[in-house]
Protein backbone atom coordinates (compact mmCIF):
# COMPACT_ATOMS: atom_id res chain seq x y z
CA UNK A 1 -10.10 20.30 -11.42
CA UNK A 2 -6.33 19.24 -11.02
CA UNK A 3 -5.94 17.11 -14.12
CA UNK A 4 -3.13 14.21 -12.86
CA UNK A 5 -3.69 11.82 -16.27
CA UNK A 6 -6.44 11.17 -18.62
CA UNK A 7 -8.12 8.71 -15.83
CA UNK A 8 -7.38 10.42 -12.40
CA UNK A 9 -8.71 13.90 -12.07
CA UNK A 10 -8.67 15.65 -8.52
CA UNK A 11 -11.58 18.14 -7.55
CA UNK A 12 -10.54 21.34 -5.83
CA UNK A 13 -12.99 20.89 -3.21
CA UNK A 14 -10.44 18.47 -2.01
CA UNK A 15 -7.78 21.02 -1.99
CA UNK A 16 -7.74 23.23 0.81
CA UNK A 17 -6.04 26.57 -0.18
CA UNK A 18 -5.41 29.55 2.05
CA UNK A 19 -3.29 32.47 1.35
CA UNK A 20 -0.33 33.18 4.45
CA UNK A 21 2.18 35.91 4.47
CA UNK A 22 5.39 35.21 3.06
CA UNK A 23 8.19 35.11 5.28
CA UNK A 24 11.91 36.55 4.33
CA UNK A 25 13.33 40.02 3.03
CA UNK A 26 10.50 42.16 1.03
CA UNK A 27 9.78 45.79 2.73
CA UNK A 28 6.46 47.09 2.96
CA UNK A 29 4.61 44.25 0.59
CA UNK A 30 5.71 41.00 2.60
CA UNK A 31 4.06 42.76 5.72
CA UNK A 32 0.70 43.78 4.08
CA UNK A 33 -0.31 41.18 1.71
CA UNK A 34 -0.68 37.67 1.91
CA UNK A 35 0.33 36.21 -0.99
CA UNK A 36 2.12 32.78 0.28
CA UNK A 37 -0.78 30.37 -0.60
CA UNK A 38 -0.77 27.20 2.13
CA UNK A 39 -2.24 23.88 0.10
CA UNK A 40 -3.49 20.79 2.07
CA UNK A 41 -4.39 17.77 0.61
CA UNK A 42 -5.90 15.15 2.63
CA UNK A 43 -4.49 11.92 1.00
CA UNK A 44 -6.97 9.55 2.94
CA UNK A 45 -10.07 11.37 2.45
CA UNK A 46 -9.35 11.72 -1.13
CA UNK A 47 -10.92 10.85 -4.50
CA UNK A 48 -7.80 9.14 -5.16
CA UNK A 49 -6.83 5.26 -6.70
CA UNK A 50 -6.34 3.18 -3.97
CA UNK A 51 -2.62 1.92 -5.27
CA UNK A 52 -1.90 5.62 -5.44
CA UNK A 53 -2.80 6.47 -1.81
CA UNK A 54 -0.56 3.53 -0.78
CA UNK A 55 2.56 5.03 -3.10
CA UNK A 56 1.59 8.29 -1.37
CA UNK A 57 1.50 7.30 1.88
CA UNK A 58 4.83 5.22 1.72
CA UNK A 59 7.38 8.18 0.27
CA UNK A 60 9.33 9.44 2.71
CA UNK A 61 8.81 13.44 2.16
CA UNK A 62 8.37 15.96 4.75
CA UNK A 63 5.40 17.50 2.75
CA UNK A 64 3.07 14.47 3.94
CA UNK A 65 2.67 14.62 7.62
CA UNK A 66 2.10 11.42 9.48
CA UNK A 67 -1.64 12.06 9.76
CA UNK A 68 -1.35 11.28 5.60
CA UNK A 69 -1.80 15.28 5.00
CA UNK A 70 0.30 16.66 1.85
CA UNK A 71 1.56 20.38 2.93
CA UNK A 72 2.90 22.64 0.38
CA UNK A 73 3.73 26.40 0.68
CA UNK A 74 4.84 28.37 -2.10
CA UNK A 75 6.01 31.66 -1.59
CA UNK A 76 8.33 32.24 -4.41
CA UNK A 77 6.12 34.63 -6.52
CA UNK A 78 5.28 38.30 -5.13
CA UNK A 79 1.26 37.50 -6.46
CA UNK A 80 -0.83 35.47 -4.69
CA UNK A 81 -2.57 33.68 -8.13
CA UNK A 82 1.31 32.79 -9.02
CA UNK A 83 1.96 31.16 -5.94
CA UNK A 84 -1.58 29.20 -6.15
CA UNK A 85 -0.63 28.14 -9.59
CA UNK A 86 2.85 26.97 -8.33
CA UNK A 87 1.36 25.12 -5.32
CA UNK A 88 -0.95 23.14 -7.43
CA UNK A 89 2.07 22.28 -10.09
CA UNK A 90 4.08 20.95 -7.18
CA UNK A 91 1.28 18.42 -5.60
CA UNK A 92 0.63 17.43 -9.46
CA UNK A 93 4.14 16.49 -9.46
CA UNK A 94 3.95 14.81 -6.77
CA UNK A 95 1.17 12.89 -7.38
CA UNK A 96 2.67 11.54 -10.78
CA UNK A 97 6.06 10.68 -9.29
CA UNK A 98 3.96 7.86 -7.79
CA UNK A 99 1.27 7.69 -10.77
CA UNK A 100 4.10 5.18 -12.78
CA UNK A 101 5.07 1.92 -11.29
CA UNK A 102 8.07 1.18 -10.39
CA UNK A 103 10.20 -1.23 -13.09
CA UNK A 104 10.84 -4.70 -11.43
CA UNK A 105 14.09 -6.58 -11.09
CA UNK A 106 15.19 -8.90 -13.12
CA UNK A 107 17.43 -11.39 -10.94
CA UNK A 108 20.46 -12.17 -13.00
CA UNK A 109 23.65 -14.61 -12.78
CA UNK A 110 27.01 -13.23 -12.39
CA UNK A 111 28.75 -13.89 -15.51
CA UNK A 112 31.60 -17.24 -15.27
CA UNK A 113 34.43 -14.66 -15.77
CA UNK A 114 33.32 -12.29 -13.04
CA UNK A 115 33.07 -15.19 -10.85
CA UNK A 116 36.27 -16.52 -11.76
CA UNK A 117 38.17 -13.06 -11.46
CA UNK A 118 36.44 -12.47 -8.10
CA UNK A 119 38.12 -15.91 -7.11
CA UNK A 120 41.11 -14.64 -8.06
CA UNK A 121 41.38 -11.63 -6.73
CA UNK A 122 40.39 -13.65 -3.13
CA UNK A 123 43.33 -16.06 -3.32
CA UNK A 124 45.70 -13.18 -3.97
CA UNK A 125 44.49 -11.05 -1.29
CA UNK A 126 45.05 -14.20 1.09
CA UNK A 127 48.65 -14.93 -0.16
CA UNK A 128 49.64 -11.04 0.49
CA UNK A 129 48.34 -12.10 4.39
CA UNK A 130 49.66 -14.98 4.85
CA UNK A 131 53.28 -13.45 4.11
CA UNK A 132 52.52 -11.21 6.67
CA UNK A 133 53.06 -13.64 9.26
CA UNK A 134 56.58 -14.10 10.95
CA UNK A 135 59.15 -15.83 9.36
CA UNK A 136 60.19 -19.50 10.69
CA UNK A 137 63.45 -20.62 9.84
């Protein structure tokens, strides 16, 4: 169980885990073991909220493929049950970046004095132009 807040709980039959060789500098261990764990989550097909499958689906991150597929590898650690661990922190993560809703706007009025100093600032801008121009006598 991937525990995302006290309401939303994720099985791990819904993750899909396998364990890659790491790629990079290492010597003998990167070429015999595989300790890179691969994790795919399946947004769609999930156990998921509704309004967090929409959040999901609409962030722009190259971990979710277009197919609505989250894709993580870690590879940082030199054991596999390290990398695992890691893998499952970073789609928790993910998943409560979009757990929150975002705060909404509050239109506002530009203050009288902004407005006036913006007016300002206009009619001197278009008095340094004008004396651009050429000079008539």
């Amino acid at each position: 169980m991937l525990q995302i807040s006290n309401h939303v709980i994720i099985p791990l039959s819904e993750i899909e885990i396998s364990a890659v060789r790491s790629q990079g500098a290492g010597g003998q261990n990167v070429n015999k073991v595989a300790s890179a764990i691969h994790l795919r989550f399946d947004i769609g097909a999930s156990s998921l909220p509704e309004p967090y499958k929409e959040r999901l689906l609409k962030l722009s991150d190259q971990r979710i493929t277009k197919d609505g597929v989250i894709v993580i590898k870690a590879q940082e650690h030199r054991t596999q049950e390290k990398n695992r661990e890691e893998a499952l922190r970073r789609l928790q993560e993910l998943i409560k970046s979009v757990a929150a809703l975002p705060r909404r706007r509050k239109l506002t009025k530009p203050t009288r004095s902004s407005q006036r100093k913006r007016l300002d600032s206009k009619t001197k801008r278009s008095q340094i132009k004008s004396m651009r121009g050429k000079v008539t006598d």
